[in-house]
Protein backbone atom coordinates (compact mmCIF):
# COMPACT_ATOMS: atom_id res chain seq x y z
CA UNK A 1 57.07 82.08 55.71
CA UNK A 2 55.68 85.07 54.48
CA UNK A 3 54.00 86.60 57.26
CA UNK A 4 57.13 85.49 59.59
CA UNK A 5 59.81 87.37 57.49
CA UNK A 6 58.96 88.77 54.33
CA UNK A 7 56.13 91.02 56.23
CA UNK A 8 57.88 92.25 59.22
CA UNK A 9 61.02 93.25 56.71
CA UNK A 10 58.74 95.47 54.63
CA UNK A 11 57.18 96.76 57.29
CA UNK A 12 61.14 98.38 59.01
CA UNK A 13 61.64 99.58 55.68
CA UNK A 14 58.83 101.39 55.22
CA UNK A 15 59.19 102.67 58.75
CA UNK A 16 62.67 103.53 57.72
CA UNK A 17 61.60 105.58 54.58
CA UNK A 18 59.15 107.75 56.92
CA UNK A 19 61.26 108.34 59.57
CA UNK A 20 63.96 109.26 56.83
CA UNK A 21 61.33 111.59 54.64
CA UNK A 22 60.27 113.19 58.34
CA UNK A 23 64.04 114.36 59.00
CA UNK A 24 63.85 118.35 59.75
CA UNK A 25 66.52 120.89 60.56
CA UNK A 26 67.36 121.11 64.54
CA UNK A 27 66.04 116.71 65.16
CA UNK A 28 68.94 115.03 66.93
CA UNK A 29 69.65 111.77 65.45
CA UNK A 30 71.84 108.92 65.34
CA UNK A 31 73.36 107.22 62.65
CA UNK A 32 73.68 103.53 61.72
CA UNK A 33 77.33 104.27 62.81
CA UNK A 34 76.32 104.90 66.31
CA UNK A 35 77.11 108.75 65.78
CA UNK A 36 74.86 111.39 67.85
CA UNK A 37 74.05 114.38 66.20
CA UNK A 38 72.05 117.44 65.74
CA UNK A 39 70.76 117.99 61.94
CA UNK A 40 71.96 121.36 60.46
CA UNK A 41 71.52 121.34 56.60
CA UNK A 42 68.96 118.51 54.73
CA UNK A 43 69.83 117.60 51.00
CA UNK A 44 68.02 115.00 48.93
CA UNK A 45 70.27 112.59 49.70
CA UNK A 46 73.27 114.25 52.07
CA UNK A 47 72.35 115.10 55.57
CA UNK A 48 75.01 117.74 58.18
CA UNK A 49 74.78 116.67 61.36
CA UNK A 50 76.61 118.88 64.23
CA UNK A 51 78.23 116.44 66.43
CA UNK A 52 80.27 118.44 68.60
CA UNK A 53 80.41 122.91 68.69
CA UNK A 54 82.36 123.16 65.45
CA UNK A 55 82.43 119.92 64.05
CA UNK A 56 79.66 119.13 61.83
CA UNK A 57 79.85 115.27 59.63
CA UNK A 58 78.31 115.08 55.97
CA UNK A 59 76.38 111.69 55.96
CA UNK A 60 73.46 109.44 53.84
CA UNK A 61 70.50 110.85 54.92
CA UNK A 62 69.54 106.97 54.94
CA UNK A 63 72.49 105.86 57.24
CA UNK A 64 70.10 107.91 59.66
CA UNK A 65 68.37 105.04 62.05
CA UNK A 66 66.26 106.74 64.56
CA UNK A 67 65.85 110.51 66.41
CA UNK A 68 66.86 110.56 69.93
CA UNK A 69 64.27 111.96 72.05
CA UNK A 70 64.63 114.61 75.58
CA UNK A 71 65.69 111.56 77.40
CA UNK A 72 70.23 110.87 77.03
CA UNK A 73 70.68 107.63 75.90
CA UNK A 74 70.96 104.84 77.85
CA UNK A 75 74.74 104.15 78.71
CA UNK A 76 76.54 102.72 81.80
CA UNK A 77 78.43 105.73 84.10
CA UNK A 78 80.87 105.25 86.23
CA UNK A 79 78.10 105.66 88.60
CA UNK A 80 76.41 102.89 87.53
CA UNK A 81 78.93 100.45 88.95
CA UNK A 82 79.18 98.19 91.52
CA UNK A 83 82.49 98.76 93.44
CA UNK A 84 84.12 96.62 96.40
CA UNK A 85 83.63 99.62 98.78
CA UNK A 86 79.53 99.07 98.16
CA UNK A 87 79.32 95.06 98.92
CA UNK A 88 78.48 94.13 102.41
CA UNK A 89 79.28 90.39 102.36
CA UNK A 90 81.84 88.21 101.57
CA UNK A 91 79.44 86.60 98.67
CA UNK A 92 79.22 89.50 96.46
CA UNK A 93 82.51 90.37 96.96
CA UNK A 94 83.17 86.14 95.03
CA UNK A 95 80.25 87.36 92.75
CA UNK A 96 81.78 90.55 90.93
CA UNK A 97 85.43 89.38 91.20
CA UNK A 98 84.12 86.39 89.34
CA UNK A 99 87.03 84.05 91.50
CA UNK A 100 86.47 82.07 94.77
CA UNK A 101 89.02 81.57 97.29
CA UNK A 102 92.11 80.46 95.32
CA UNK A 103 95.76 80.09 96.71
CA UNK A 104 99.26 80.74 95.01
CA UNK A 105 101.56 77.88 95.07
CA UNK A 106 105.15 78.44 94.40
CA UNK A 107 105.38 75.37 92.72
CA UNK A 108 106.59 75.91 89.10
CA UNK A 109 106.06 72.42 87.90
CA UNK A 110 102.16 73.04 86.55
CA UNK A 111 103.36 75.04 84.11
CA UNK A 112 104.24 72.97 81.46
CA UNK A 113 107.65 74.14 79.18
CA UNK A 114 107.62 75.44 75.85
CA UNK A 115 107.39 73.37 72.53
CA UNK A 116 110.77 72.67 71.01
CA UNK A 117 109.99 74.18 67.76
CA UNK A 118 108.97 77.69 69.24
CA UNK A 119 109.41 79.04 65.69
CA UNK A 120 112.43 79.32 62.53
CA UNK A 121 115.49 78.35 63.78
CA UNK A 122 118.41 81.58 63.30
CA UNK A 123 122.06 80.54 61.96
């Protein structure tokens, strides 16, 4: 049990103490908070990070998780997806609308009527 959880936990908090002791003015980080920013002042325990031109967040300087490196982090753009105008068969077109062919009926009996006691009577 040891080696399977006891180790691996000392080892990500010892990784977290060096990468917290290694912070320097200018690295751009992100918080446990999912918050991007660029460091501006270090305290012993209080970190500024510049998160937009202006705006700048006072925050544990151990709430810092990791630096972000030259490369943007990896999010989904409106680039990134798949639109109706891009699918060339009739299959993909059932596989991103998630529904298969599927007619209305006008008939109003399958849906079934509301309880009796819909809630407090009023007087």
């Amino acid at each position: 049990m040891y080696m399977l959880v006891i180790r691996p936990q000392q080892r990500r908090v010892r990784d977290h103490a060096a990468l917290v002791s290694s912070l320097r003015y200018g690295d751009e980080v992100v918080t446990a908070g999912g918050i991007f920013g660029t460091i501006t002042s270090l305290g012993d325990d209080i970190v500024s990070l510049e998160v937009a031109p202006g705006v700048s967040l006072k925050v544990l300087r151990s709430s810092v998780t990791r630096t972000v490196g030259d490369e943007p982090p990896d999010i989904e753009t409106i680039d990134d997806i798949e639109t109706i105008d891009d699918i060339e068969s009739p299959d993909d077109i059932e596989r991103i609308e998630g529904t298969t062919d599927v007619t209305e009926t006008s008939d109003s009996s399958s849906v079934p009527p509301p309880p009796d006691d819909a809630g407090p009577e009023t007087h």
